[in-house]
Protein backbone atom coordinates (compact mmCIF):
# COMPACT_ATOMS: atom_id res chain seq x y z
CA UNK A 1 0.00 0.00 0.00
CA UNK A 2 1.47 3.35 -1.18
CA UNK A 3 2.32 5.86 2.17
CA UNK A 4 0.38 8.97 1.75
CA UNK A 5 2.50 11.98 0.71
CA UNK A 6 4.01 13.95 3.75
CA UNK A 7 3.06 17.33 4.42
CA UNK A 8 5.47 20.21 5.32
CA UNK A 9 5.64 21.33 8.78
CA UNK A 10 4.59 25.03 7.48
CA UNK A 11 0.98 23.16 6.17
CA UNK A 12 0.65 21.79 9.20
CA UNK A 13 0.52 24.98 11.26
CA UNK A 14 -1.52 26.61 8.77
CA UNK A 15 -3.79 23.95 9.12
CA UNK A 16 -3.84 23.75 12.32
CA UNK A 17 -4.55 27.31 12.83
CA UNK A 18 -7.24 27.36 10.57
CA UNK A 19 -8.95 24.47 12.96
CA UNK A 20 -8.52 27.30 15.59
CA UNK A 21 -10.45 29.84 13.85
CA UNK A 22 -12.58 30.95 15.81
CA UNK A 23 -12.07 28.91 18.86
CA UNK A 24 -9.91 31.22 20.14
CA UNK A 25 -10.63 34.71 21.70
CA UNK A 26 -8.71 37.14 23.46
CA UNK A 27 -10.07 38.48 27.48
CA UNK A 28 -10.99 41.13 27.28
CA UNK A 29 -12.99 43.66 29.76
CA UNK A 30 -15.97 45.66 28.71
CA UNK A 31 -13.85 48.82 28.94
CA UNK A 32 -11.33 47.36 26.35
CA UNK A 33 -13.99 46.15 24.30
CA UNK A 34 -15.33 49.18 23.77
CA UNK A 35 -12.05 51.37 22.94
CA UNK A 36 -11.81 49.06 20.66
CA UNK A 37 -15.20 48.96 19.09
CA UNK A 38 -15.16 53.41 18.44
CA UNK A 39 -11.08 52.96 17.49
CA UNK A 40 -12.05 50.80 15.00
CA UNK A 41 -14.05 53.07 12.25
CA UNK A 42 -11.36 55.80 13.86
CA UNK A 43 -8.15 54.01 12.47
CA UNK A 44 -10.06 53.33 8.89
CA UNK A 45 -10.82 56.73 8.56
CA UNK A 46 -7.25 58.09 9.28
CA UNK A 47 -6.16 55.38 6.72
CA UNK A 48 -8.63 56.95 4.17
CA UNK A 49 -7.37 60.34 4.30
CA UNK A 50 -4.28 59.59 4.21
CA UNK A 51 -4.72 57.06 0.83
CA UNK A 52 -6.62 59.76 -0.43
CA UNK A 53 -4.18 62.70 0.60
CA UNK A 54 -0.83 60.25 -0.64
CA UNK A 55 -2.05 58.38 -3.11
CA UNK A 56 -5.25 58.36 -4.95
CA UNK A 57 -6.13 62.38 -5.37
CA UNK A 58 -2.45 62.98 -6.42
CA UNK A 59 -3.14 59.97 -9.39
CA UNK A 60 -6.43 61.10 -10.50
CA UNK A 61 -5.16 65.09 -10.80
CA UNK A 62 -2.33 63.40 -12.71
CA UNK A 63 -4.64 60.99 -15.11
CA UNK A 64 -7.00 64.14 -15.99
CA UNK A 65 -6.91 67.39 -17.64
CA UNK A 66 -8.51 69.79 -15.14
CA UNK A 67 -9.54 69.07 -11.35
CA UNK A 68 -11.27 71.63 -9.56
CA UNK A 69 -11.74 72.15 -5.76
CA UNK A 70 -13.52 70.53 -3.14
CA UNK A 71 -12.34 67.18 -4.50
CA UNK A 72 -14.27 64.11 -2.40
CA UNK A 73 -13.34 60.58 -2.82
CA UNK A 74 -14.55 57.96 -0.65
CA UNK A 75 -12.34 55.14 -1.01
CA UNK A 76 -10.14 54.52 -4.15
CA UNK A 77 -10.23 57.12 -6.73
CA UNK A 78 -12.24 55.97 -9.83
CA UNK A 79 -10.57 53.44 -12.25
CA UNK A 80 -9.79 54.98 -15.56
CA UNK A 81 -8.78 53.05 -18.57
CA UNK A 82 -8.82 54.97 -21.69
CA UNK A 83 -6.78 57.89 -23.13
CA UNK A 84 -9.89 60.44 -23.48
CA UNK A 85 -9.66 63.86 -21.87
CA UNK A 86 -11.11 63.96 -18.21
CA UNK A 87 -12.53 67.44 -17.53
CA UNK A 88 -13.66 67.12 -13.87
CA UNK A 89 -15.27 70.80 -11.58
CA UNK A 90 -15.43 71.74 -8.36
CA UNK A 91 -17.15 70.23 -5.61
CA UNK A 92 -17.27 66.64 -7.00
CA UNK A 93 -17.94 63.54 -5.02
CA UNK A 94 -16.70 59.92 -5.90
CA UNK A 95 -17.43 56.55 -3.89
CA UNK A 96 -15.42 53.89 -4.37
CA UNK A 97 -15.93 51.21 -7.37
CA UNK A 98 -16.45 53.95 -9.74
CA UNK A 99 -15.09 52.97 -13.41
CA UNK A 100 -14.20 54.99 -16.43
CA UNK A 101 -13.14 54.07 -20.10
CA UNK A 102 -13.00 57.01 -22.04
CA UNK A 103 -11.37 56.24 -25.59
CA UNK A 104 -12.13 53.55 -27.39
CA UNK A 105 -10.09 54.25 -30.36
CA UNK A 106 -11.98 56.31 -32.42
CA UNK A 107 -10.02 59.16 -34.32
CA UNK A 108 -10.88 61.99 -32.10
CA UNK A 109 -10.32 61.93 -28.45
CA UNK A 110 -13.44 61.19 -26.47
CA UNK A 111 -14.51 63.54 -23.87
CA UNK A 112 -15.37 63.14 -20.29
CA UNK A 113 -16.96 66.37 -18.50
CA UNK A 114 -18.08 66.44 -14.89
CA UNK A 115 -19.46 70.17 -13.86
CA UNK A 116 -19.82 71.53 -10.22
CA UNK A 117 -21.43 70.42 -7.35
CA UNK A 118 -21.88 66.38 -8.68
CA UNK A 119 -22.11 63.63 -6.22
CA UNK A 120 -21.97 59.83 -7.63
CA UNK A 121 -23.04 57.18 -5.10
CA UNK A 122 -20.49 54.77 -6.10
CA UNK A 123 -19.70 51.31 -8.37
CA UNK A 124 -20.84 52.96 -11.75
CA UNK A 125 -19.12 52.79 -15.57
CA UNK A 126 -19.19 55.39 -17.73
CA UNK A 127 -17.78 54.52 -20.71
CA UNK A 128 -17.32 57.46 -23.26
CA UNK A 129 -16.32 56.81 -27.29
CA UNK A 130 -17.30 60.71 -27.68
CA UNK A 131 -18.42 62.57 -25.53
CA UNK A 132 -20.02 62.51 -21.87
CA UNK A 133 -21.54 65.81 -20.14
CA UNK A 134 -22.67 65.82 -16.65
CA UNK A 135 -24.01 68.85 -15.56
CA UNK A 136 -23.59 71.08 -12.08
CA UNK A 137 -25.90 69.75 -9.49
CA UNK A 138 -26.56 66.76 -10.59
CA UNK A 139 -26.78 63.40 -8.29
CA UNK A 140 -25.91 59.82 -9.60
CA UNK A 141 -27.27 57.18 -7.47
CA UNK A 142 -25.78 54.02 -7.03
CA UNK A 143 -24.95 51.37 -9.81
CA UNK A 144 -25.66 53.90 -12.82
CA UNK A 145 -24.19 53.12 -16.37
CA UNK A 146 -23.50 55.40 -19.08
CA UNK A 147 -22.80 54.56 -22.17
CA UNK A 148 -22.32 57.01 -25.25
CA UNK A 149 -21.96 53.31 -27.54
CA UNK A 150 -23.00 49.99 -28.13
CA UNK A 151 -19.29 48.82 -27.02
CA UNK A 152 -19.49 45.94 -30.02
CA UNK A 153 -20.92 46.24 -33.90
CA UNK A 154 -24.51 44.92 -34.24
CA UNK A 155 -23.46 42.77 -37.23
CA UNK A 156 -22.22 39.60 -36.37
CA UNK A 157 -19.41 39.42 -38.30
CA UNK A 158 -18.21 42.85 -37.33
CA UNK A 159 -17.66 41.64 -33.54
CA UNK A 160 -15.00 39.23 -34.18
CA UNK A 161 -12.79 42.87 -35.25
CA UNK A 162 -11.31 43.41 -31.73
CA UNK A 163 -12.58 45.76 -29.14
CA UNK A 164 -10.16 48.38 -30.23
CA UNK A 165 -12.04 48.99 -33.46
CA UNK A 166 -14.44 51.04 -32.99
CA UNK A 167 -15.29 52.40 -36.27
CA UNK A 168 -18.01 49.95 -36.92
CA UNK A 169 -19.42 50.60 -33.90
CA UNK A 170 -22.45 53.09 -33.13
CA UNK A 171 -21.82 55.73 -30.41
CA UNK A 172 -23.27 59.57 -30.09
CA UNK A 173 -22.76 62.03 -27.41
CA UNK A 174 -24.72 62.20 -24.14
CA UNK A 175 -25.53 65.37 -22.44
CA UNK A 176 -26.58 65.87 -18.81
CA UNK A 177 -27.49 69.07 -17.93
CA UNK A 178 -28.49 71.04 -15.04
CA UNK A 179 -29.96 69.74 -11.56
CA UNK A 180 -30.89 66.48 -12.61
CA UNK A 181 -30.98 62.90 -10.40
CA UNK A 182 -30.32 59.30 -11.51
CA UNK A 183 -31.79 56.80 -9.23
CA UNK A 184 -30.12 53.76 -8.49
CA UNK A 185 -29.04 51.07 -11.24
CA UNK A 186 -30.29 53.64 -14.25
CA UNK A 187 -29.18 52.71 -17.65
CA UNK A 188 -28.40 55.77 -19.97
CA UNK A 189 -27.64 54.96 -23.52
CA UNK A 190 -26.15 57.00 -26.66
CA UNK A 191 -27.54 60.10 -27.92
CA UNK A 192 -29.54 60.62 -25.41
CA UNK A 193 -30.15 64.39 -23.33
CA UNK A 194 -31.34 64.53 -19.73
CA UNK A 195 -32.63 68.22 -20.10
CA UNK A 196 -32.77 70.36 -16.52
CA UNK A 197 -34.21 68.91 -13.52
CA UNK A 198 -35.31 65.71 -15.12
CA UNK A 199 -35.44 62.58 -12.66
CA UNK A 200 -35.00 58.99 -13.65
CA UNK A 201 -36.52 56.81 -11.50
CA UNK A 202 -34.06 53.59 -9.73
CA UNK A 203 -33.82 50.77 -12.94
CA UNK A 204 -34.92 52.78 -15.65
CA UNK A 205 -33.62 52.60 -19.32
CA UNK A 206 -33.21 55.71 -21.00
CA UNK A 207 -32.93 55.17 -24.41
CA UNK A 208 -34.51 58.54 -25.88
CA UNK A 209 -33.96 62.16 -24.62
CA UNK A 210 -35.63 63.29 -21.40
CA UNK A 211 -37.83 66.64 -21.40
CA UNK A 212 -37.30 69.18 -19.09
CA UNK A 213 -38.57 68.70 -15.42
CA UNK A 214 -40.14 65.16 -16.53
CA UNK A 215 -40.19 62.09 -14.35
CA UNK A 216 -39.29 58.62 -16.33
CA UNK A 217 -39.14 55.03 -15.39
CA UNK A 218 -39.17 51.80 -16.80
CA UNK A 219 -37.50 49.82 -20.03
CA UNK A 220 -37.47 52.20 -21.97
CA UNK A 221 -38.35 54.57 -19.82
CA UNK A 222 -41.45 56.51 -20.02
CA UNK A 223 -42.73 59.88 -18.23
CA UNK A 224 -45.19 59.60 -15.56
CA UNK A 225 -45.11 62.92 -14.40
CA UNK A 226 -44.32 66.28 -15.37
CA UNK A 227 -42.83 69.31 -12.88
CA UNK A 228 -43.70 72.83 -12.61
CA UNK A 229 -39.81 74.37 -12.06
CA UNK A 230 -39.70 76.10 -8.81
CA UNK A 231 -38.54 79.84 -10.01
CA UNK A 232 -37.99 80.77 -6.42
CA UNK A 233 -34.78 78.02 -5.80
CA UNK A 234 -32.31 80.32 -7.78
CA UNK A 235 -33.22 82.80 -5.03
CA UNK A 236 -33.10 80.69 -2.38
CA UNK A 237 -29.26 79.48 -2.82
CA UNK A 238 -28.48 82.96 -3.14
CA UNK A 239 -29.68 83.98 -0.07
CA UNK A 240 -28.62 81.04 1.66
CA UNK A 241 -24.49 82.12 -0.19
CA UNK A 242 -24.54 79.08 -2.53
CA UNK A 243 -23.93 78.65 -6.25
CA UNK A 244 -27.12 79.04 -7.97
CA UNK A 245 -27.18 76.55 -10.65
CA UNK A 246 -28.72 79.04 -13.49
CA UNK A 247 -25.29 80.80 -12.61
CA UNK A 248 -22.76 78.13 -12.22
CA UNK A 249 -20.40 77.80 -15.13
């Protein structure tokens, strides 16, 4: 009978440790406990400004053409692949798993614009073959995609060219303007404008341009309800000494 194989002393602490998981625990006092329970969220935020101070605001500044001020970013700084231009204003928020491909090969360089006073709620793609346009005030929930192209040819035989080739590919320019939210998991496709103060509604396609003030959801998205603009908010975030968003550049 063949003698099973031996196993390095290393494995066998490993393993052995593993066993241990969680059968062992440190004493510990209530006191202690609890130092260590508000330290905890303490020590990762100190290790968060200092990533972003060190290390990811210095690479993103580097990676794009203009950064304004009041830069946020919660966690890594977006993932950019891509040798667009990055245009990004003041007073922008990222959360972490945000990804960005902007340039996909076509002869001009695609274009990536993010206004004032944006916040994105984190893990979206925006990937940009032309052009991209968010505008100042605008909030991005959660798991939003944007796409100015269909990434791959719709004829068959024009998706075995590789991914670089983007010639055969259909892509048109998407334009966000002014004071307008994305719910959660929204899908906006090429061509399409969001026009001021339009709201798209958590899941919704948008495959055709929203009106002004107009509420949309579904696939494809479709308006259920239409909004009187308040005149009086311009005033408002004067008097209260913030940008109005008629006036923001």
């Amino acid at each position: 009978m063949a003698e099973a194989p031996k196993v390095h002393p290393f494995i066998q602490v490993i393993r052995q440790l593993e066993r241990a998981r969680g059968t062992v625990h440190l004493p510990t006092g209530r006191m202690l406990g609890g130092a260590l329970f508000y330290a905890r969220p303490l020590l990762f935020n100190v290790r968060t400004l200092l990533m972003q101070i060190l290390v990811y605001e210095p690479a993103l500044r580097y990676r794009c053409r203009t950064v304004g001020r009041k830069l946020r970013l919660h966690g890594p700084a977006p993932r950019i692949n891509g040798d667009g231009i990055i245009d990004i204003g003041d007073d922008v928020e990222f959360v972490e798993g945000m990804s960005l491909v902007v340039g996909m090969g076509l002869p001009d360089p695609a274009h990536l614009e993010l206004k004032n006073h944006i916040t994105f709620g984190g893990h979206h793609v925006i990937c940009v073959a032309r052009k991209v346009s968010i505008g100042n005030h605008c909030w991005i929930g959660a798991g939003t995609k944007i796409y100015d192209n269909d990434v791959h040819s719709m004829q068959a035989s024009e998706r075995r060219i590789p991914l670089g080739s983007m010639l055969t590919v259909r892509s048109a320019p998407i334009i966000i303007e002014d004071d307008v939210w994305l719910g959660i998991n929204t899908l906006i496709l090429k061509g399409v404008t969001l026009h001021r103060g339009a709201v798209v509604g958590a899941g919704t396609v948008v495959t055709e341009s929203v009106p002004p003030y107009c509420v949309v959801v579904g696939n494809p998205a479709r308006i259920v309800e239409r909004m009187s603009p308040d005149a009086s908010t311009d005033e408002r975030l004067l008097a209260l000494g913030t940008h109005s968003p008629a006036s923001s550049p």
